[in-house]
N, C-alpha and C. Protein backbone atom coordinates (compact mmCIF):
# COMPACT_ATOMS: atom_id res chain seq x y z
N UNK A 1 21.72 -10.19 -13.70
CA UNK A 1 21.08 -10.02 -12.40
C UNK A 1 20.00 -8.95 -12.51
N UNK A 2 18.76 -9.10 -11.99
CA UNK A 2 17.75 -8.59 -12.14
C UNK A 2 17.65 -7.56 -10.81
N UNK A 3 17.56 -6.12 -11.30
CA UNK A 3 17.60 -5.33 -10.13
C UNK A 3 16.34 -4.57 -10.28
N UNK A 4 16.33 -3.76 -8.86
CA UNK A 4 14.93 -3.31 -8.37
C UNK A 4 15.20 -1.69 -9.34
N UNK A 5 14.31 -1.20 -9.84
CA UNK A 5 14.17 0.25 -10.44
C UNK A 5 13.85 1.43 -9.45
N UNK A 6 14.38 2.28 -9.36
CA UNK A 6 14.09 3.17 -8.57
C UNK A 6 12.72 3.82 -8.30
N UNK A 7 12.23 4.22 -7.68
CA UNK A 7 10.99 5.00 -8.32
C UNK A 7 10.78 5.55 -9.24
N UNK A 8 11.57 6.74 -9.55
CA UNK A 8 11.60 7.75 -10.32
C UNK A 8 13.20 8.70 -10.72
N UNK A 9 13.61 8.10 -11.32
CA UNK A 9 15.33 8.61 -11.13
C UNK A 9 15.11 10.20 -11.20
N UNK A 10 13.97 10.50 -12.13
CA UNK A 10 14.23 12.13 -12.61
C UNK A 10 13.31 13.28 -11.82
N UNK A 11 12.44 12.53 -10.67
CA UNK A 11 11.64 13.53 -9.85
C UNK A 11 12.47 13.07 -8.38
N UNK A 12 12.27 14.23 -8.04
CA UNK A 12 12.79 14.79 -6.52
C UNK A 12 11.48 15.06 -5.69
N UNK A 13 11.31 13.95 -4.86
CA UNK A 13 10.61 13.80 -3.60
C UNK A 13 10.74 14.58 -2.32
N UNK A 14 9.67 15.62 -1.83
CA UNK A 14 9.78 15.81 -0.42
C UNK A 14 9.57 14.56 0.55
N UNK A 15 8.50 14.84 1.00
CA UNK A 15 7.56 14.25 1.59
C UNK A 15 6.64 12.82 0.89
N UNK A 16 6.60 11.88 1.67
CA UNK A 16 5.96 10.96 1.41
C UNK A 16 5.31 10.29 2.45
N UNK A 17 4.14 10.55 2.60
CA UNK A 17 3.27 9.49 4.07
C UNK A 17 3.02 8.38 3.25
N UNK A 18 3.12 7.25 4.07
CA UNK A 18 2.73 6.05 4.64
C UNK A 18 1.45 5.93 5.62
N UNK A 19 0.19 5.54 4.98
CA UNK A 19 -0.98 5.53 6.13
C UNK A 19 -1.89 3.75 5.66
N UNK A 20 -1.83 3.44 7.28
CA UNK A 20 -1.76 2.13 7.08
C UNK A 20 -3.44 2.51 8.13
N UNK A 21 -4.62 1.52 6.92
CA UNK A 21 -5.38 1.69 7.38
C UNK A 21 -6.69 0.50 7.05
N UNK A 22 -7.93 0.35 6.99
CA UNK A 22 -8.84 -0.72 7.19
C UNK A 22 -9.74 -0.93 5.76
N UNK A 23 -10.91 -1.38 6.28
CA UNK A 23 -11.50 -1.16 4.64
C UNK A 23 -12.06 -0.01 4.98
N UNK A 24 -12.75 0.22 5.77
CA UNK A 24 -13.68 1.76 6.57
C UNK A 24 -12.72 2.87 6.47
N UNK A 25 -11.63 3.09 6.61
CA UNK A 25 -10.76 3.85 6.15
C UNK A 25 -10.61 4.25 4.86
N UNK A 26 -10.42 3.43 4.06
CA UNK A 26 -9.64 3.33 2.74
C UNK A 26 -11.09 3.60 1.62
N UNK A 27 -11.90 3.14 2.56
CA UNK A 27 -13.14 3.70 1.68
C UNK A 27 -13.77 5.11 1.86
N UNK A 28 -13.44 5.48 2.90
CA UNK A 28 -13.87 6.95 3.16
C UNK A 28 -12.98 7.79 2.16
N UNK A 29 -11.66 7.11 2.20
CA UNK A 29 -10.35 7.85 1.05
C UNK A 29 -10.84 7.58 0.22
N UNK A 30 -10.94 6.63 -0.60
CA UNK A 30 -11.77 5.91 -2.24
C UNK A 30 -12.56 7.55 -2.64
N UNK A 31 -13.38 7.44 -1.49
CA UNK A 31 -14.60 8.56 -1.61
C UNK A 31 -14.50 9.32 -2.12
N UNK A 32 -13.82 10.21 -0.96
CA UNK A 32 -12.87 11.27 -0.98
C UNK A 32 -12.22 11.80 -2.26
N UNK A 33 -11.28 10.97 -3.07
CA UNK A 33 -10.12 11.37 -3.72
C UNK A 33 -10.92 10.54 -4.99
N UNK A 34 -11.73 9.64 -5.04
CA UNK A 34 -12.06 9.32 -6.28
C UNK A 34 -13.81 9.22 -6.44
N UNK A 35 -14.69 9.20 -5.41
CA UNK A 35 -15.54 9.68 -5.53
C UNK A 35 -16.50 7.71 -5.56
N UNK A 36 -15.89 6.94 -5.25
CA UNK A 36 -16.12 5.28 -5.89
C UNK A 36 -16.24 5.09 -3.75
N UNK A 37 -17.48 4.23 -3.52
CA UNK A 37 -17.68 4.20 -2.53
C UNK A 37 -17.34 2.37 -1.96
N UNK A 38 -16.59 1.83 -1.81
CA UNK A 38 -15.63 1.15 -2.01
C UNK A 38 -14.63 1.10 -1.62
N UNK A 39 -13.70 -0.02 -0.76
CA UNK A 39 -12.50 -0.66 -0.43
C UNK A 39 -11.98 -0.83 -1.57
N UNK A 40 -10.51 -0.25 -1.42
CA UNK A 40 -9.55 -1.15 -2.33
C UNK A 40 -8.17 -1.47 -1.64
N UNK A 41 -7.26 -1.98 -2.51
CA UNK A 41 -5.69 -2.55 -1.18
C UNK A 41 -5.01 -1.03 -1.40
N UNK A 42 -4.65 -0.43 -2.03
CA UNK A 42 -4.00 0.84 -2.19
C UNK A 42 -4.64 2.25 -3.05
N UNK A 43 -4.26 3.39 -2.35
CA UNK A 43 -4.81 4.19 -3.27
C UNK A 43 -2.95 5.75 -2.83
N UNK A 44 -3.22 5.49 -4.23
CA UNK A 44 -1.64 6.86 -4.10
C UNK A 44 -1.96 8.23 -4.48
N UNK A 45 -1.45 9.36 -3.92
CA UNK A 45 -1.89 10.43 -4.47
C UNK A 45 -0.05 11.29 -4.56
N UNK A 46 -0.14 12.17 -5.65
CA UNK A 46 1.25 12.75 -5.76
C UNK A 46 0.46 14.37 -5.88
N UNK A 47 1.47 15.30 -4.89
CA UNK A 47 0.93 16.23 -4.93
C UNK A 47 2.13 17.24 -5.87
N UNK A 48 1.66 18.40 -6.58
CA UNK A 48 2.37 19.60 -7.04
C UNK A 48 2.88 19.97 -5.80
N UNK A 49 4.37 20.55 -5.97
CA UNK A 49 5.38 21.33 -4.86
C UNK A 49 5.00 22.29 -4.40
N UNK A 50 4.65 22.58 -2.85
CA UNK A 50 4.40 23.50 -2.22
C UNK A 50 5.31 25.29 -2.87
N UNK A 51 4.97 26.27 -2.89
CA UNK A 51 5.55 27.26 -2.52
C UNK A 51 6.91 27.37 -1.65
N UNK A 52 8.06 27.44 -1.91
CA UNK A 52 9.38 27.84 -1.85
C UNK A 52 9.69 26.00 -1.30
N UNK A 53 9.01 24.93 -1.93
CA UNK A 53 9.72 23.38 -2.10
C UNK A 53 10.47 22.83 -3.08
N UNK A 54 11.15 24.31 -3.61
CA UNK A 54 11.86 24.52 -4.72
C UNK A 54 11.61 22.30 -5.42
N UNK A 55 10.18 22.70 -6.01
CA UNK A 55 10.68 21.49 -6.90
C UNK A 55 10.11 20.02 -6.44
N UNK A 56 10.21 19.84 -5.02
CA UNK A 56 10.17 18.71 -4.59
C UNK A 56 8.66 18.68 -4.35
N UNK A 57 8.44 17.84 -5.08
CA UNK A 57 6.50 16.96 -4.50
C UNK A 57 6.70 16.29 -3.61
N UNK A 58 5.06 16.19 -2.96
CA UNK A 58 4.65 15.57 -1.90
C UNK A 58 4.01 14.21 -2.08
N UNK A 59 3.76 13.14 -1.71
CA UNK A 59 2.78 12.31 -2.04
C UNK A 59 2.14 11.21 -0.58
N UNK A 60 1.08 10.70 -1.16
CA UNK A 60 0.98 9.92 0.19
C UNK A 60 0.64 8.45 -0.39
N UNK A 61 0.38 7.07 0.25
CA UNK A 61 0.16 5.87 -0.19
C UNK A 61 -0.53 5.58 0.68
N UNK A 62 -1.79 5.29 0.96
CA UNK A 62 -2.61 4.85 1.85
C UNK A 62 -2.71 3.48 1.34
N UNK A 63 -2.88 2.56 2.66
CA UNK A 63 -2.85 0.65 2.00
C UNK A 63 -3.83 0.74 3.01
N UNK A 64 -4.51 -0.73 2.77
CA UNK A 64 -5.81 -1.48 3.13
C UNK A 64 -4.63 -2.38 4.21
N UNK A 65 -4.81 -2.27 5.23
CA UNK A 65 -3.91 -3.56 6.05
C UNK A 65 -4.82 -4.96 6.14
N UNK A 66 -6.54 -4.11 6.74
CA UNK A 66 -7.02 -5.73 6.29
C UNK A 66 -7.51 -6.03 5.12
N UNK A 67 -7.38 -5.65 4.16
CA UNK A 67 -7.20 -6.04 2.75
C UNK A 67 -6.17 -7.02 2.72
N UNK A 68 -4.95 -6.74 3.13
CA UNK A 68 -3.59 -7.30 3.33
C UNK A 68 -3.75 -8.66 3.55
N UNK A 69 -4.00 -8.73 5.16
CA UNK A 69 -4.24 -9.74 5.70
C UNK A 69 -5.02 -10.61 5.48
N UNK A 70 -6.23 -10.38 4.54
CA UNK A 70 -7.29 -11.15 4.23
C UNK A 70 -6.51 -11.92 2.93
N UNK A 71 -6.05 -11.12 2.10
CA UNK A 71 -5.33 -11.75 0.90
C UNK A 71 -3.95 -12.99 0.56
N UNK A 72 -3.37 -11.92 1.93
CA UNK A 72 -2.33 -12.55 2.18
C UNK A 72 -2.16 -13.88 2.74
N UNK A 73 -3.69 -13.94 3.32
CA UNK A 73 -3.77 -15.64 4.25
C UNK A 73 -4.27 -16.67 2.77
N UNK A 74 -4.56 -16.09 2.10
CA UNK A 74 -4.94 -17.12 0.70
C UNK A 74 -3.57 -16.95 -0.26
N UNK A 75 -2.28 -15.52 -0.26
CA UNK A 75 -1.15 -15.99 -0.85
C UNK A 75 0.06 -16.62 -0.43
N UNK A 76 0.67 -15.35 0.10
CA UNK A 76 2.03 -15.77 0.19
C UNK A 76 2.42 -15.24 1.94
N UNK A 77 1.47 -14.96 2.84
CA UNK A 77 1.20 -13.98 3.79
C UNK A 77 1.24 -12.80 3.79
N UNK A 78 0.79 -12.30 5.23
CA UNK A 78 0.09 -11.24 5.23
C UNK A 78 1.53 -10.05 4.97
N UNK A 79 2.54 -9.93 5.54
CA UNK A 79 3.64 -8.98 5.50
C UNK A 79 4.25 -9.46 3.59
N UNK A 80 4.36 -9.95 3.16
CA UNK A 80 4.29 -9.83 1.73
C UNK A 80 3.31 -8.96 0.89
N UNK A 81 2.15 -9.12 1.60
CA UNK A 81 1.13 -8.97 1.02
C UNK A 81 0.81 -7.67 1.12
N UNK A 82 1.29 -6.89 2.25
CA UNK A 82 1.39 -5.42 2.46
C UNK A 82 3.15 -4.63 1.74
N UNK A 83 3.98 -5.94 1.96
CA UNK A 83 5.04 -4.70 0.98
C UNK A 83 4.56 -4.99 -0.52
N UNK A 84 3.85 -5.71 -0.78
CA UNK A 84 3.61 -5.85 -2.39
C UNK A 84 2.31 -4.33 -2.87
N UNK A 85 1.34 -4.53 -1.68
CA UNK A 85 0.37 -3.09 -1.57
C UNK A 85 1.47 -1.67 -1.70
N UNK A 86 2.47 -1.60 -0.76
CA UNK A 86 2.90 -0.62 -0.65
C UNK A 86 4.34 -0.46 -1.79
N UNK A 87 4.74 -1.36 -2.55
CA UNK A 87 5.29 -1.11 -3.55
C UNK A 87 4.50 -0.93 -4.97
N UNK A 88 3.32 -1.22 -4.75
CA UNK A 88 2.08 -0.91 -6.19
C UNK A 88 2.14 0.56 -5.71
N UNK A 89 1.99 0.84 -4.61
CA UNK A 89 1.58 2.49 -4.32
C UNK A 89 2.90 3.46 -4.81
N UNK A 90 3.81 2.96 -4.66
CA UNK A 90 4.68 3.62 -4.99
C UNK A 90 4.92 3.84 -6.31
N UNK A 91 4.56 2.64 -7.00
CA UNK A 91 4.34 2.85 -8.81
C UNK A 91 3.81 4.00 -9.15
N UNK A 92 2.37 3.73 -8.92
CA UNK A 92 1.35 4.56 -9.08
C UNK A 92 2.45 6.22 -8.69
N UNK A 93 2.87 6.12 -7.54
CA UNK A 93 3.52 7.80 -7.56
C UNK A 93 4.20 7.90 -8.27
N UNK A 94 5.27 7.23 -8.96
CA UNK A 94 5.96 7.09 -10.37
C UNK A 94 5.27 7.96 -11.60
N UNK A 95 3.97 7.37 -11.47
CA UNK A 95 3.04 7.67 -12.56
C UNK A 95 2.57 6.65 -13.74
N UNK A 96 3.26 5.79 -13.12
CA UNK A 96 2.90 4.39 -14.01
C UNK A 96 1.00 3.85 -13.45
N UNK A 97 0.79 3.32 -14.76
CA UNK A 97 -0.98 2.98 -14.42
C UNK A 97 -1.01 1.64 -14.84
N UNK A 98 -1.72 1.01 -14.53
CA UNK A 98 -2.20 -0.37 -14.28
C UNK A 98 -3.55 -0.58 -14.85
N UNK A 99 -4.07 0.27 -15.92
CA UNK A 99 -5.13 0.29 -16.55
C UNK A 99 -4.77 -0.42 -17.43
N UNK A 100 -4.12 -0.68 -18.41
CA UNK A 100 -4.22 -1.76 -19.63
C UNK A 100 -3.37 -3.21 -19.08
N UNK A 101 -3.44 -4.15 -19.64
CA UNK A 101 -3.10 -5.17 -19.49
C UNK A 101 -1.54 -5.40 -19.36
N UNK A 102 -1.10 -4.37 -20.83
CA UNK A 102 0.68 -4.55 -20.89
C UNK A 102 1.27 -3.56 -19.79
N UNK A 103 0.63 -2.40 -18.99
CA UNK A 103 1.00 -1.69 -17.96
C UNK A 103 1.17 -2.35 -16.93
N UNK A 104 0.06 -2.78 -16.81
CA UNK A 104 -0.18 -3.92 -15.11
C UNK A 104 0.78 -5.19 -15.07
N UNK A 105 1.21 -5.69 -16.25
CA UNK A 105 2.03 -6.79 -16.21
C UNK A 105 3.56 -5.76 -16.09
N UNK A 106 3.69 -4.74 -16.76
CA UNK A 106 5.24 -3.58 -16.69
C UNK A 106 5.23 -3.94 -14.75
N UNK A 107 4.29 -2.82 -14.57
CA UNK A 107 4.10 -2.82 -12.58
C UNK A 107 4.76 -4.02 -12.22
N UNK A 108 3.73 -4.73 -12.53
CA UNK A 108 3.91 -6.02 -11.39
C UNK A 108 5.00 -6.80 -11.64
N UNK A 109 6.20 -6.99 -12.57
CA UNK A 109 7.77 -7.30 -13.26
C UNK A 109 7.91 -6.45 -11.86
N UNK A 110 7.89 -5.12 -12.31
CA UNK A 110 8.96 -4.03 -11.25
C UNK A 110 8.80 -4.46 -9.91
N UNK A 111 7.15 -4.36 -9.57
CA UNK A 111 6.90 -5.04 -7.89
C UNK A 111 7.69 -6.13 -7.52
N UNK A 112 7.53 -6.98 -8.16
CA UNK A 112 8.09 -8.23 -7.96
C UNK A 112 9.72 -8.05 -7.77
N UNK A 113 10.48 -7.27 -8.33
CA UNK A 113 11.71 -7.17 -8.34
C UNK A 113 11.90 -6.13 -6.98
N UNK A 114 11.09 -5.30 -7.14
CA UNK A 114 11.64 -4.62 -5.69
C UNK A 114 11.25 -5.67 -4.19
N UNK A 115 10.30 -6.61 -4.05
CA UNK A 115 9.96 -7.60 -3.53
C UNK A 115 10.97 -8.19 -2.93
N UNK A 116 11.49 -9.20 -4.28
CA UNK A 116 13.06 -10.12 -4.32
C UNK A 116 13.89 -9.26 -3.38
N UNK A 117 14.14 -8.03 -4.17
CA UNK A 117 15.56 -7.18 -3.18
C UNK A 117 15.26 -6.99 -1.81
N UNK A 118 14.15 -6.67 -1.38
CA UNK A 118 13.82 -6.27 -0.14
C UNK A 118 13.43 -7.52 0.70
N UNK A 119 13.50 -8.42 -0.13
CA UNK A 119 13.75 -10.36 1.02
C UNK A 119 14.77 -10.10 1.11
N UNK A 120 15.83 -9.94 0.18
CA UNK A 120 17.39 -10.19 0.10
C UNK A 120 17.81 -9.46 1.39
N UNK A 121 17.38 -8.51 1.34
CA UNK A 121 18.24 -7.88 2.03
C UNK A 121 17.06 -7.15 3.70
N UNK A 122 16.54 -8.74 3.61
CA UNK A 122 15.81 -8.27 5.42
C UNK A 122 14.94 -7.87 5.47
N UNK A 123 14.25 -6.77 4.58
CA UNK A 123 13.19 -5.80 5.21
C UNK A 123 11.90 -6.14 5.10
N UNK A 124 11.20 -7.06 4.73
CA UNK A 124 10.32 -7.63 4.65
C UNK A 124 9.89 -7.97 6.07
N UNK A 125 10.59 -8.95 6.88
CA UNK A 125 10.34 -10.03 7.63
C UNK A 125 9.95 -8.67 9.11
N UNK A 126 9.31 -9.14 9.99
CA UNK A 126 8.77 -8.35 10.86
C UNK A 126 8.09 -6.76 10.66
N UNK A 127 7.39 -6.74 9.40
CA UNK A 127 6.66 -5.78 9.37
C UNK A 127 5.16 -5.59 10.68
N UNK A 128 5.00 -6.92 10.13
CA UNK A 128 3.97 -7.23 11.09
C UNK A 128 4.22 -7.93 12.32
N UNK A 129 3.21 -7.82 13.43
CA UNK A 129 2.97 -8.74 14.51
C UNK A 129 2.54 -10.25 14.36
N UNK A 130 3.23 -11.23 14.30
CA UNK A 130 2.43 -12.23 13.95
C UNK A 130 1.56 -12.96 14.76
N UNK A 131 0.02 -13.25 14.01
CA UNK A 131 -0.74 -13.55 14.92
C UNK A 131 -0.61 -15.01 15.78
N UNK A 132 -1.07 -14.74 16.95
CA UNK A 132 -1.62 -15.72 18.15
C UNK A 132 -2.59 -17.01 17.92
């Protein structure tokens, strides 16, 4: 039986935002944090532990929602298509990269498995509003 991997068994997480946002958004972040003027579906940042956070990092995952939705109407839909964004983001805080070919295929095994578990077990379905 094929199970989902944790994030990170050996780092200890504070804080983690979730910011669900557009392409005009996500490109002002692009900017911002990577300097590339440009939409993309996710961008993750992991921060060093505050002063007396004995330890625990911060991080945030900003997703493209209409990235999402635009993609998602050509895959598998749009609420797939945002937990699949927001489980790449979570890689990335792992520290795993998606720059070579055998990395991005590692990711996307793991995505896919945290995917499966999170149909299994409900949390997928009503992320979104479905449209009218």
């Amino acid at each position: 039986m094929e199970q989902a991997q944790a994030v990170s068994p050996a780092e200890k997480w504070g804080t983690v935002s979730l910011t669900l946002t557009d392409d005009a958004g996500i490109t002002a972040a692009n900017r911002a944090y990577f300097g590339k003027d440009s939409p993309t579906d996710v961008i993750s940042c992991a921060y060093d532990p505050l002063p007396g956070e004995a330890g625990l990092r911060a991080g945030e995952v900003i997703v493209n929602v209409q990235r999402a939705r635009e993609e998602g109407a050509r895959r598998d839909g749009m609420e797939l298509e945002l937990a699949l964004y927001i489980a790449h983001g979570c890689q990335h805080l792992a520290g795993r990269d998606d720059a070579v070919p055998a990395a991005r295929a590692a990711m996307r095994r793991c995505e896919n498995a945290w995917l499966r578990r999170a149909q299994r077990l409900g949390l997928i379905g009503g992320l979104t509003e479905k449209d009218k």
